[in-house]
Protein backbone atom coordinates (compact mmCIF):
# COMPACT_ATOMS: atom_id res chain seq x y z
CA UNK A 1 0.00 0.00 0.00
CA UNK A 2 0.98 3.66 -0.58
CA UNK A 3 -0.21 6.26 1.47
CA UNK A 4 -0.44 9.69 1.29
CA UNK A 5 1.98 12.13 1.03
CA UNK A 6 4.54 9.38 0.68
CA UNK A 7 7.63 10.45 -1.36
CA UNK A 8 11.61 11.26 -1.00
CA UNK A 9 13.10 15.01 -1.66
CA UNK A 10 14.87 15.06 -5.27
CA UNK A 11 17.95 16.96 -5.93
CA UNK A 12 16.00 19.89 -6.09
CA UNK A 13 14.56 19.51 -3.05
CA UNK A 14 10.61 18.98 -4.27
CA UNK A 15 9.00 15.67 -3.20
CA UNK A 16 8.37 12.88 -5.83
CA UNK A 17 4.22 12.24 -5.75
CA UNK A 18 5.21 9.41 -8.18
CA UNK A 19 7.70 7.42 -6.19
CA UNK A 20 5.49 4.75 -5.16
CA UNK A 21 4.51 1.62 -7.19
CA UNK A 22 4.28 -2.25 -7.66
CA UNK A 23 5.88 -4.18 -9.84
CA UNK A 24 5.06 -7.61 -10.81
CA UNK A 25 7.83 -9.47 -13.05
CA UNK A 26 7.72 -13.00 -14.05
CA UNK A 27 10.08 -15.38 -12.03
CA UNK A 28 9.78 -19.02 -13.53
CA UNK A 29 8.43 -18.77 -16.89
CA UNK A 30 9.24 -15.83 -19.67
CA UNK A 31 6.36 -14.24 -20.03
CA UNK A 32 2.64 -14.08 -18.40
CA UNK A 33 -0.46 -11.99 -18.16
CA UNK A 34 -2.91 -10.86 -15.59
CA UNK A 35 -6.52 -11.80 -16.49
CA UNK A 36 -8.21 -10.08 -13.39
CA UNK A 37 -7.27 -8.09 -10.31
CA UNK A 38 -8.63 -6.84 -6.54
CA UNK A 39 -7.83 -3.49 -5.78
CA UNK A 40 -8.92 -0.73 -3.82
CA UNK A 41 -8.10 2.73 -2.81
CA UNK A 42 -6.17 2.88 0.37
CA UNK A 43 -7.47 5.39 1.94
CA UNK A 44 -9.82 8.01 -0.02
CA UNK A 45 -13.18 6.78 -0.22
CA UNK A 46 -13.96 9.36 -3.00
CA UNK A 47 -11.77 7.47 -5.19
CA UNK A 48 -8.08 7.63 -6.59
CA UNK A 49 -7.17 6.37 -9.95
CA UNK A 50 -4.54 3.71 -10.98
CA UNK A 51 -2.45 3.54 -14.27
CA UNK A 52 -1.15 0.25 -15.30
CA UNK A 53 1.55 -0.75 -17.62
CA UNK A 54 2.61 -4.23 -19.41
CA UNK A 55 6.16 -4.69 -20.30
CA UNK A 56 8.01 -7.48 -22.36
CA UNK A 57 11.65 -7.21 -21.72
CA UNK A 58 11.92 -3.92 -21.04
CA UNK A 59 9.45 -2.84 -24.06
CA UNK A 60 6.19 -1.23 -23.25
CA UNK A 61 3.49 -3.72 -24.74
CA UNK A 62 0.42 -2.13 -23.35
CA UNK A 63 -0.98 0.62 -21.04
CA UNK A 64 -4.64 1.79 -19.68
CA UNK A 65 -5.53 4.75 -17.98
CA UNK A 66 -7.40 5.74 -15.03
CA UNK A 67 -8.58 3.00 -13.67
CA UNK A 68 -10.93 4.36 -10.61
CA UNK A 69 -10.99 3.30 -7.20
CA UNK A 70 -12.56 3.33 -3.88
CA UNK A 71 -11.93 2.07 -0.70
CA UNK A 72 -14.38 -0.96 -1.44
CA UNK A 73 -12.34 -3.28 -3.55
CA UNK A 74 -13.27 -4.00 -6.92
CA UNK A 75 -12.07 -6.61 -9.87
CA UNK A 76 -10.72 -5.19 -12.92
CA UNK A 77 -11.04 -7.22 -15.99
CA UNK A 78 -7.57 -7.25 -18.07
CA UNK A 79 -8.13 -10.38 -19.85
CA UNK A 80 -9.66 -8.30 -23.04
CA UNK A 81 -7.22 -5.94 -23.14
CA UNK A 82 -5.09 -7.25 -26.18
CA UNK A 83 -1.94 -6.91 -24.68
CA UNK A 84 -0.67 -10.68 -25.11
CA UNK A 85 2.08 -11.88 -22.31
CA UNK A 86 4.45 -9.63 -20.72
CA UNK A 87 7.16 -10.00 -18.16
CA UNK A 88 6.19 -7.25 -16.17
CA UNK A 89 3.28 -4.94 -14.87
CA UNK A 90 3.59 -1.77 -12.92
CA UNK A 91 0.95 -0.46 -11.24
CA UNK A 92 1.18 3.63 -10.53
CA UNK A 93 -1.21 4.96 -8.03
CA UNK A 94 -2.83 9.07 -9.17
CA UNK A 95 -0.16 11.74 -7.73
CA UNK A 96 -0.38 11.40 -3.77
CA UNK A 97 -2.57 8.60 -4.16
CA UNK A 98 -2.69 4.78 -2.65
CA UNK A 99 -3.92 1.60 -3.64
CA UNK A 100 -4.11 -1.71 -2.46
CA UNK A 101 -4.11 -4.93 -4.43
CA UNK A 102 -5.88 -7.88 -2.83
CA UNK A 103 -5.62 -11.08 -5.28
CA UNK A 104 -4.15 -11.33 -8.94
CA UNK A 105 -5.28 -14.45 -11.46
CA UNK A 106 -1.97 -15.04 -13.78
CA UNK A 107 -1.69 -17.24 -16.36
């Protein structure tokens, strides 16, 4: 989870609202994909947004925007997204945001 405010000065002193994010890489096999996810807001009930990006060695293979949250957990559908397999998905909460992921299904 990230939580508000969270961050680290720069060089110039300013604090990073992006620092904070998940990563999931593939550990046994080359490649897989994410067909659904649990994920809420951490802590703002009005709702946050995440933005999530697929990766295949390094290459961006596919990205969505916006996907809104609350603090009541909800599944979000990737399986139609088109994307194929990737070997890594980063999840970036809105500036000064949070979210929490509950389950993944990977294939």
């Amino acid at each position: 989870m990230c939580y508000q405010n969270y961050g680290a000065p720069v060089a110039d002193g300013v604090t990073d609202n992006h620092i904070c994010q998940s990563s999931i890489s593939s550990w046994q096999s080359p490649a897989f994909h994410v067909d659904t996810a649990m994920i809420s807001d951490g802590w703002n009930a009005s709702g946050d947004f995440i933005t999530v990006t697929a990766y295949m060695k390094g290459v961006q293979v596919g990205k969505s925007f916006r996907y809104k949250l609350t603090t009541t957990a909800k599944t979000l559908d990737f399986s139609g997204n088109g994307w194929g397999d990737y070997s890594e998905l980063v999840i970036h909460p809105s500036p000064g945001g949070s979210f929490v992921i509950y389950t993944l299904q990977v294939n």
